[in-house]
N, C-alpha and C. Protein backbone atom coordinates (compact mmCIF):
# COMPACT_ATOMS: atom_id res chain seq x y z
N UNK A 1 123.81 185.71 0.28
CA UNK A 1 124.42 185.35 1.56
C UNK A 1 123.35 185.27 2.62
N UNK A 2 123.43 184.23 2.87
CA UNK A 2 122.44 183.98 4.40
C UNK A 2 122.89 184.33 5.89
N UNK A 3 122.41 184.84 6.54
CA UNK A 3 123.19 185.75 7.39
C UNK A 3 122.84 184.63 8.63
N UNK A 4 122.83 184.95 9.49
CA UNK A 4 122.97 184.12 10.84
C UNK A 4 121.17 184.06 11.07
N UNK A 5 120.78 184.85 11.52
CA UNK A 5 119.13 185.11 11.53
C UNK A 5 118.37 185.41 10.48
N UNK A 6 117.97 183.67 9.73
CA UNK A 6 117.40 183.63 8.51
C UNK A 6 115.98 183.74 8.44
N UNK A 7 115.45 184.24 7.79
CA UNK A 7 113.81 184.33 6.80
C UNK A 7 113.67 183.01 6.53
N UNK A 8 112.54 182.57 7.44
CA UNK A 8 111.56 181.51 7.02
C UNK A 8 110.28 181.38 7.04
N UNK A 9 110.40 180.34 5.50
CA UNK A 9 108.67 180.52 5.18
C UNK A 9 108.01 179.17 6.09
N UNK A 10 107.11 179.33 6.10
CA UNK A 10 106.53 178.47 6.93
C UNK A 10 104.69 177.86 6.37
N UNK A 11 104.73 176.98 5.63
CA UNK A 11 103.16 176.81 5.03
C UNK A 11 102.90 175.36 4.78
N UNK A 12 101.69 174.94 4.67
CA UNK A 12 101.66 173.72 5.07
C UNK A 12 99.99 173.37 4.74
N UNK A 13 99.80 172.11 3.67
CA UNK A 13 98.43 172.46 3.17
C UNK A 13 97.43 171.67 4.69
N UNK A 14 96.33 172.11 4.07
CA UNK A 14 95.51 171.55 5.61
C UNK A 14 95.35 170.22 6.24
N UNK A 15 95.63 169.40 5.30
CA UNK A 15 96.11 167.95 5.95
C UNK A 15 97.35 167.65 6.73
N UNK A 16 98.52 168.66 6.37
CA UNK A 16 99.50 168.97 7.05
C UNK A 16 99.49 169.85 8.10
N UNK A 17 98.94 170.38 8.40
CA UNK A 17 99.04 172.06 9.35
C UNK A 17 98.78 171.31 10.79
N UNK A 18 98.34 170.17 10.93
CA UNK A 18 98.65 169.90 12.31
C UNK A 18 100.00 169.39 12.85
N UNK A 19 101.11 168.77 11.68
CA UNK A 19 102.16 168.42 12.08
C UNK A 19 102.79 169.54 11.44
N UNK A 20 102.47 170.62 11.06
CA UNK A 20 103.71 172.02 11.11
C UNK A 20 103.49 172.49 12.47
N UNK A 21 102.25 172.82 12.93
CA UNK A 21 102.24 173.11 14.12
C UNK A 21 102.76 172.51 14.89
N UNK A 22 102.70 171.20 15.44
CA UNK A 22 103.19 170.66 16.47
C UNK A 22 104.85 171.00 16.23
N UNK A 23 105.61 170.78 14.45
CA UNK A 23 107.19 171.19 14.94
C UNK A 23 106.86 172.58 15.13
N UNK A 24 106.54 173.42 14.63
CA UNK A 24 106.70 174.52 15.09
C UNK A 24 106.78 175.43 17.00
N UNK A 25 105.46 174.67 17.21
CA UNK A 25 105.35 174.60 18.82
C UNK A 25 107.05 174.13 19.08
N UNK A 26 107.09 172.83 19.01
CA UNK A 26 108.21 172.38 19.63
C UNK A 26 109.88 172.99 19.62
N UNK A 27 109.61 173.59 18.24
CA UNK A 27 110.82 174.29 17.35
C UNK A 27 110.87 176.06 18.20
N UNK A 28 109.95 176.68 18.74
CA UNK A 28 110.11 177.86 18.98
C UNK A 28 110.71 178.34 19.58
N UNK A 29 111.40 178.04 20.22
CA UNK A 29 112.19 178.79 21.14
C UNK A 29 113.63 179.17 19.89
N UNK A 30 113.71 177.98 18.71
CA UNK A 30 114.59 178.36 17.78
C UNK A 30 114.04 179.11 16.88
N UNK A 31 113.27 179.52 16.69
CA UNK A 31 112.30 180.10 15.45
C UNK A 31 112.82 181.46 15.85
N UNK A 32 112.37 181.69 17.19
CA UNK A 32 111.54 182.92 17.22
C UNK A 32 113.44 183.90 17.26
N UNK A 33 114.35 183.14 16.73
CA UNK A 33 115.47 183.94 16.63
C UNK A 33 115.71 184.32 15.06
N UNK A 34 114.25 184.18 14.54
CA UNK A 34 114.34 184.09 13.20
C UNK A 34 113.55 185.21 12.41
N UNK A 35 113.22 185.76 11.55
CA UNK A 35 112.19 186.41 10.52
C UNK A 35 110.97 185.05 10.14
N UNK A 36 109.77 185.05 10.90
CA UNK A 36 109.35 184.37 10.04
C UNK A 36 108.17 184.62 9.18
N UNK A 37 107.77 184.07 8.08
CA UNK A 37 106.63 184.44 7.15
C UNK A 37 105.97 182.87 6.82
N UNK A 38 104.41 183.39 6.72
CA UNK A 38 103.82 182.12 6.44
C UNK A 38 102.74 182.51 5.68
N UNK A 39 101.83 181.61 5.04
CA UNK A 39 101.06 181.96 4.66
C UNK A 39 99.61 181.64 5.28
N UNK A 40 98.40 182.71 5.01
CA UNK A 40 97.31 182.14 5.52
C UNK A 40 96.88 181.82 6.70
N UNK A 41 96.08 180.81 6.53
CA UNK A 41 95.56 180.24 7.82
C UNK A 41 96.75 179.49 8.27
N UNK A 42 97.67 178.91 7.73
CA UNK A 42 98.83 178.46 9.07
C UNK A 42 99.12 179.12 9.28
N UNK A 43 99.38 180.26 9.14
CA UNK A 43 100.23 181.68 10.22
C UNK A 43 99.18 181.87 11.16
N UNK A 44 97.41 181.66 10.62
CA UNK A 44 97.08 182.00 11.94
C UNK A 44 96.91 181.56 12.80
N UNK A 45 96.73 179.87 12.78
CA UNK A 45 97.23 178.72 13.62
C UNK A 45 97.80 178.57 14.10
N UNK A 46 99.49 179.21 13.76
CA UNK A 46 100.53 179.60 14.61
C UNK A 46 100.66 179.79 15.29
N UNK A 47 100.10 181.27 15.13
CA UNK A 47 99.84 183.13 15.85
C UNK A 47 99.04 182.22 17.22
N UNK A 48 97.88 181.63 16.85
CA UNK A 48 97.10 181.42 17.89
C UNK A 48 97.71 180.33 18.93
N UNK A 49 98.44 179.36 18.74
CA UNK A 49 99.22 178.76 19.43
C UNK A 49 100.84 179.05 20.18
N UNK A 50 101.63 180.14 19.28
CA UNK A 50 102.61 180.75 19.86
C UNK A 50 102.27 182.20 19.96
N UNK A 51 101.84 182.50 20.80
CA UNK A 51 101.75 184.32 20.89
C UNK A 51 102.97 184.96 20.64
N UNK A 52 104.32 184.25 21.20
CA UNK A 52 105.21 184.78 21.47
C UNK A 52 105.83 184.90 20.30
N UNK A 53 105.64 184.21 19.10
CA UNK A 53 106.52 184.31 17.61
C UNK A 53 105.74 185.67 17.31
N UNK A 54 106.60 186.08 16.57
CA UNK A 54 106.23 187.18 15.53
C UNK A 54 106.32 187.00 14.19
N UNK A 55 105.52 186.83 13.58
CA UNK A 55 104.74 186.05 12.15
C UNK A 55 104.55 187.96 11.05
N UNK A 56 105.22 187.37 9.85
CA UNK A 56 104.44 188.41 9.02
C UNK A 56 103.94 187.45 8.16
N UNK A 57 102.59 187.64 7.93
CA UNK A 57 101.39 186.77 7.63
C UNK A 57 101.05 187.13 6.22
N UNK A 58 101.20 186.32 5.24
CA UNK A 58 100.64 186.50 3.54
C UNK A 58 99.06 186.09 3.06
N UNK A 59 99.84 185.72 2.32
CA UNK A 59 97.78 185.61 1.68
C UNK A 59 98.12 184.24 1.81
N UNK A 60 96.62 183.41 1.94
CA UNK A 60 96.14 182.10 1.65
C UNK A 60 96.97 181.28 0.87
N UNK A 61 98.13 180.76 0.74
CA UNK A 61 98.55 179.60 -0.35
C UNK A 61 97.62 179.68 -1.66
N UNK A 62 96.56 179.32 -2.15
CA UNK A 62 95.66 179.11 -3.24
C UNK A 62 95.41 180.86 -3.66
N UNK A 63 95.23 181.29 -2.68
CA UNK A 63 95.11 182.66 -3.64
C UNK A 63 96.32 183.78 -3.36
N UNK A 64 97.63 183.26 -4.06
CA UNK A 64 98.63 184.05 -3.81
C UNK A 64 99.70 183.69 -2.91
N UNK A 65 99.26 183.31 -1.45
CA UNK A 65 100.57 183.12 -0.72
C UNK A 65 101.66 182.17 -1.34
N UNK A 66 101.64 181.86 -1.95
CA UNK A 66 102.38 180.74 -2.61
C UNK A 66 103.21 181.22 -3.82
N UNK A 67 103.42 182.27 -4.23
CA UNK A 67 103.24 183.26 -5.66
C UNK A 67 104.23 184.23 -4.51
N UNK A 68 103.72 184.50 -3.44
CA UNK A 68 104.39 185.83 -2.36
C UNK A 68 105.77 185.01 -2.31
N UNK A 69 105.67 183.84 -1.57
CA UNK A 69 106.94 182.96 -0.92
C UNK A 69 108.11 183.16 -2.02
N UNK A 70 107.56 182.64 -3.42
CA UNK A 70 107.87 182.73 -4.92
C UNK A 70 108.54 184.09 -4.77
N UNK A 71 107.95 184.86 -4.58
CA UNK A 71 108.55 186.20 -5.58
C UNK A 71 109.68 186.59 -4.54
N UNK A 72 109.41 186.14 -2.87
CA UNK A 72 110.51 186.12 -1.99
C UNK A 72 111.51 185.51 -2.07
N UNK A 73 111.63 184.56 -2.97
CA UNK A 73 112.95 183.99 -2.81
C UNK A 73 113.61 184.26 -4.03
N UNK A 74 112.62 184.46 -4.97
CA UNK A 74 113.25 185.01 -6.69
C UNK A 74 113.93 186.30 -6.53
N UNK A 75 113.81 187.20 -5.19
CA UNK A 75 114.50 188.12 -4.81
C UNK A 75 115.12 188.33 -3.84
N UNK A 76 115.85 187.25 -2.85
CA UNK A 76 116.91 186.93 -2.04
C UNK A 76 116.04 187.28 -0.76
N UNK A 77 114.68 187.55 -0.57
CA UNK A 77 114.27 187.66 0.68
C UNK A 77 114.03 186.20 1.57
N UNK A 78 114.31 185.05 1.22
CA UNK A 78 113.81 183.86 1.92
C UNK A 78 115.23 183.00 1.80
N UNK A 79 115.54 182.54 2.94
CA UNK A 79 116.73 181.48 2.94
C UNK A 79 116.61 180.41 3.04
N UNK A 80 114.85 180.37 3.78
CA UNK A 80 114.54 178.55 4.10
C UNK A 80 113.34 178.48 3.94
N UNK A 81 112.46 177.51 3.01
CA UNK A 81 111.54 177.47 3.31
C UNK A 81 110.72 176.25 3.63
N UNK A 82 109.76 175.67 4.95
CA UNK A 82 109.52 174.80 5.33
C UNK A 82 107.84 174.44 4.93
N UNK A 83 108.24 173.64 4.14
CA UNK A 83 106.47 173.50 3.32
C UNK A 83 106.01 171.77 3.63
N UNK A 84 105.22 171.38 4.86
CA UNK A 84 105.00 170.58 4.82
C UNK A 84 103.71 170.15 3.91
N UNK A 85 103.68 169.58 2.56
CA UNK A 85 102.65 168.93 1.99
C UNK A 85 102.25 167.77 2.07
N UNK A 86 100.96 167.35 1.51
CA UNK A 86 100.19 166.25 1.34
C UNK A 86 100.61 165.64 -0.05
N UNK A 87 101.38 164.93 -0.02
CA UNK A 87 101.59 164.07 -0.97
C UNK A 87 100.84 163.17 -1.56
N UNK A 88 99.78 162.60 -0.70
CA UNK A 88 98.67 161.21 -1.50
C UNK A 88 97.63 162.31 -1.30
N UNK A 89 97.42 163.61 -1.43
CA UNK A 89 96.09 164.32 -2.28
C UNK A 89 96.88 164.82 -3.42
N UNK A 90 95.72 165.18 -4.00
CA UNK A 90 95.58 165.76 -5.43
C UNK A 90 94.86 167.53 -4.95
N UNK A 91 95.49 167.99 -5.04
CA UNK A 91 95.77 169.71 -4.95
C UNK A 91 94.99 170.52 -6.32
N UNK A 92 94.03 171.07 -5.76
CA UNK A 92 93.61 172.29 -7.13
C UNK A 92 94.37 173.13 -7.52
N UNK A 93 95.79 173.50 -6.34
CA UNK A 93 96.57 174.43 -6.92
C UNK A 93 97.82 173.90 -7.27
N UNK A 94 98.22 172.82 -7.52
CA UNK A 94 98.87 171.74 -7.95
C UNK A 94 99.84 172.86 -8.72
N UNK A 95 99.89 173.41 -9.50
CA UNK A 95 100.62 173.81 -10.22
C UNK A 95 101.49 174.96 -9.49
N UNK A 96 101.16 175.94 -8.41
CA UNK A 96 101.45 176.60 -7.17
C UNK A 96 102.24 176.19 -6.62
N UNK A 97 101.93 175.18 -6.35
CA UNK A 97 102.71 174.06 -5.42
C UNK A 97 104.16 173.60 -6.25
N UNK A 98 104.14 173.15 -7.45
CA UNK A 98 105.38 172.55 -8.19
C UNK A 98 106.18 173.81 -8.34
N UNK A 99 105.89 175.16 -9.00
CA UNK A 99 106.12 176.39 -9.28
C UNK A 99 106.65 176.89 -8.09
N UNK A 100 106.51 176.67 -6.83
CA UNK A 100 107.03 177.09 -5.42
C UNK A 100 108.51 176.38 -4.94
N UNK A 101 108.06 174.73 -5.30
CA UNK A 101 109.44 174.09 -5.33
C UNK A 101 110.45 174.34 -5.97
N UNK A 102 109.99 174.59 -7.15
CA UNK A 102 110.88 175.00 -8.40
C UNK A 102 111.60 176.05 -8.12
N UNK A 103 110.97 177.13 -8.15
CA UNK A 103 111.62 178.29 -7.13
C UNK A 103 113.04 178.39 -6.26
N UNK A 104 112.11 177.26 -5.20
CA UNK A 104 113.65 176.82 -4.17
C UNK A 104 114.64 176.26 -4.67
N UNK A 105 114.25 175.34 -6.16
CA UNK A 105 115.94 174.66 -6.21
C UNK A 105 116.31 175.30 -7.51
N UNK A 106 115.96 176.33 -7.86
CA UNK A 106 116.71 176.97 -8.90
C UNK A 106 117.55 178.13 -7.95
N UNK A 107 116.69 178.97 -6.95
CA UNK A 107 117.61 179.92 -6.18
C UNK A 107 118.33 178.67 -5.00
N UNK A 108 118.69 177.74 -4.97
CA UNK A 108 118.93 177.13 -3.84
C UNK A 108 119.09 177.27 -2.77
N UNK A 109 117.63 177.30 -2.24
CA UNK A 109 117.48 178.09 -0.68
C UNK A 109 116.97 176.64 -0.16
N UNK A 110 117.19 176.48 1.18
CA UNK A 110 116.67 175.76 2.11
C UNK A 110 115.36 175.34 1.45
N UNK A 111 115.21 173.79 1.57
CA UNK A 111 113.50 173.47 1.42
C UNK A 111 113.22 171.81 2.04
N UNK A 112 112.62 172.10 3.12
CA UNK A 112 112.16 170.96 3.89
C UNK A 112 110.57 170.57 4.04
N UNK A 113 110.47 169.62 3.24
CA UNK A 113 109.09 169.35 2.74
C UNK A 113 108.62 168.19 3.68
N UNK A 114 109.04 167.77 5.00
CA UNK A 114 108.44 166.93 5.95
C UNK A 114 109.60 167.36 7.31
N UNK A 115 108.53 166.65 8.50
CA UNK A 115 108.78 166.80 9.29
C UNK A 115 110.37 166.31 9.72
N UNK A 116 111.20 165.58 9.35
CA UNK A 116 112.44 164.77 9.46
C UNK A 116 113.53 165.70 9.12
N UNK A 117 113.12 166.28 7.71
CA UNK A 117 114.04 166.91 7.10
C UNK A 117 114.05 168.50 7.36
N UNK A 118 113.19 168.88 7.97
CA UNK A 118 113.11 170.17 8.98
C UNK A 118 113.63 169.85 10.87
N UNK A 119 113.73 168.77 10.96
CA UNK A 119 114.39 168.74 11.94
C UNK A 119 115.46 168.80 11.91
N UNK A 120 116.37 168.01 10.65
CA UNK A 120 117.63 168.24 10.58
C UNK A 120 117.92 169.75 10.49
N UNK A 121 116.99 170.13 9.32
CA UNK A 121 117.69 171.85 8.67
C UNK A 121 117.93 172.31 9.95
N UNK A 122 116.98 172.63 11.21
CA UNK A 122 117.19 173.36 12.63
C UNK A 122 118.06 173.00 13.32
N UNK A 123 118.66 171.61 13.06
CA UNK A 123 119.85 171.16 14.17
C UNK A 123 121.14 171.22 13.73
N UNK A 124 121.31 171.40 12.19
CA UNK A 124 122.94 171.88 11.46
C UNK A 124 123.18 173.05 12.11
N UNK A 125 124.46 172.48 12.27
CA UNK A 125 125.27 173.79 12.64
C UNK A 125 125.30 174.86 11.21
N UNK A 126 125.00 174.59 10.05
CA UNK A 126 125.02 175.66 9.35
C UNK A 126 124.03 176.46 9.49
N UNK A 127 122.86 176.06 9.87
CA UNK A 127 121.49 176.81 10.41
C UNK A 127 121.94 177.93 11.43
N UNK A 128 123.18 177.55 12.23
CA UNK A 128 123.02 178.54 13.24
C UNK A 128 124.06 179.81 12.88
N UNK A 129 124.44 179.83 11.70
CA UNK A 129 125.85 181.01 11.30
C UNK A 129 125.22 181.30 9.85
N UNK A 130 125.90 181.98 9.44
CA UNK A 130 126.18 182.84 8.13
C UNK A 130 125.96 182.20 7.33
N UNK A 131 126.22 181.94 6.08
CA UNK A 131 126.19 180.77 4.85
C UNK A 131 125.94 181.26 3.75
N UNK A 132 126.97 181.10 2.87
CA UNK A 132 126.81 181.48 1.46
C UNK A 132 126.47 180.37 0.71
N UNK A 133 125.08 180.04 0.39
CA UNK A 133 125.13 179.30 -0.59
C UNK A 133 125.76 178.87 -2.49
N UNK A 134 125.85 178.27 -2.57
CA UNK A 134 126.47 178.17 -3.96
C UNK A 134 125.53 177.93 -4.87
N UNK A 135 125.41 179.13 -5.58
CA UNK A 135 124.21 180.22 -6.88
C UNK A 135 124.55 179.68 -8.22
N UNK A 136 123.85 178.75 -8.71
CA UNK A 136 124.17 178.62 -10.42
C UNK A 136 124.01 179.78 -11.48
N UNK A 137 124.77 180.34 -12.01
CA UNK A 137 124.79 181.48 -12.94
C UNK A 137 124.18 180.68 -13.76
N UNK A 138 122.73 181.68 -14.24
CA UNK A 138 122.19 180.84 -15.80
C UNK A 138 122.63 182.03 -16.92
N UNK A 139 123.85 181.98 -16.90
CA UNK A 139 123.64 182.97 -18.57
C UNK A 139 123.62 182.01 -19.22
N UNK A 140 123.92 180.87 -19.62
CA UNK A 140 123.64 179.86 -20.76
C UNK A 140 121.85 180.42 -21.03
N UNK A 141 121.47 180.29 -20.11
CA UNK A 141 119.64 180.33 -20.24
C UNK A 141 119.70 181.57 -20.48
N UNK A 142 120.10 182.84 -19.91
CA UNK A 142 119.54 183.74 -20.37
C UNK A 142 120.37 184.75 -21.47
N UNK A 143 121.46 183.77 -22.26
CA UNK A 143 121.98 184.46 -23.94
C UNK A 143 121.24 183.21 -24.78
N UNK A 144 120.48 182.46 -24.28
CA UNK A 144 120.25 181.32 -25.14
C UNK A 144 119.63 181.99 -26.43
N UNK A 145 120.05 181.42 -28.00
CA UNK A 145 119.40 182.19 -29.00
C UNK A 145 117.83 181.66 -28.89
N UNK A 146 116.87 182.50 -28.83
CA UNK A 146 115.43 181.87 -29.32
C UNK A 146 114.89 182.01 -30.70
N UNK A 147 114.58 180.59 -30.87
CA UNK A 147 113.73 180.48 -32.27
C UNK A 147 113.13 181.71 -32.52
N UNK A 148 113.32 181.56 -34.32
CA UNK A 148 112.40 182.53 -34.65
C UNK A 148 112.43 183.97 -34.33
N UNK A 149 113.90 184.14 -33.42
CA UNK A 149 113.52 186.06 -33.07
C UNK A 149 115.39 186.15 -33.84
C-alpha cells in the first residue's frame, strides 16, 4: 500500500542528470512532501541545488546504488522510482540498469524513465492519495517443479 507521502528514488546517468535536475528544481515544492532517495552524485547535485529537499543519499549507481534502489523496492520501501537514462549510450553497468527496471515491473511500483512521463506521474491525482497497487502473486514461480531436484 502506497500511502499518501511516497518514497522516491531519484537517479539519472550523467548524460541525464542535467534534465533530472532541472525537473527536479522545478518539481520541488512537490517533492519535498515526499521521502526522497537517490543515488550518488545526483543526490549530490540535488543537495547542492535544492538545500531545502531532504535527500537520503546511496552509493554511486555503478557501485551499488542501483542494487540499494533494487533491494528497496524488493522490500516495499520504494513506491516510485524516477530514473532518467541515456538510451543512445551503451552503459558498463548495463546489466544494473535492466536488473533495476526489472525490479519495478515485477513489484509494480511507479517507474518514469523520461522527463514527460514523470511529469505526468506528479500531476495524477493518484500521486497525491493513498494507492494500493495491484501485486501479481508468483506462486506459479515459486512451487514451480525444478529440473533435476
Amino acid at each position: 500500500m502506497m500511502k499518501a507521502r511516497k518514497h522516491i528514488g531519484l537517479v539519472a546517468h550523467d548524460e541525464m542528470k542535467k534534465d533530472l535536475l532541472e525537473w527536479v528544481i522545478y518539481n520541488q515544492e512537490t517533492l519535498a512532501k515526499h521521502e526522497l532517495f537517490a543515488t550518488g552524485t545526483t543526490g549530490k547535485l540535488i543537495a547542492q541545488q535544492c538545500p531545502t529537499l531532504t535527500l537520503n543519499l546511496l552509493k554511486s549507481g555503478p557501485l551499488g546504488g542501483d542494487q540499494q534502489l533494487g533491494s528497496m523496492i524488493s522490500s516495499g520501501e520504494l513506491d516510485v522510482l524516477i530514473f532518467f537514462w541515456d538510451a543512445l549510450q551503451v552503459h558498463a553497468h548495463a546489466s544494473d540498469i535492466l536488473a533495476l527496471q526489472r525490479i519495478a515491473v515485477v513489484y509494480n511500483i511507479v517507474l518514469a524513465c523520461d522527463r514527460a512521463t514523470a511529469d505526468f506521474v506528479l500531476s495524477s491525482p493518484l500521486f497525491q492519495h493513498a494507492y494500493e497497487p495491484a501485486l501479481k502473486v508468483y506462486l506459479e514461480y515459486l512451487n514451480r517443479d525444478i529440473p533435476g531436484v
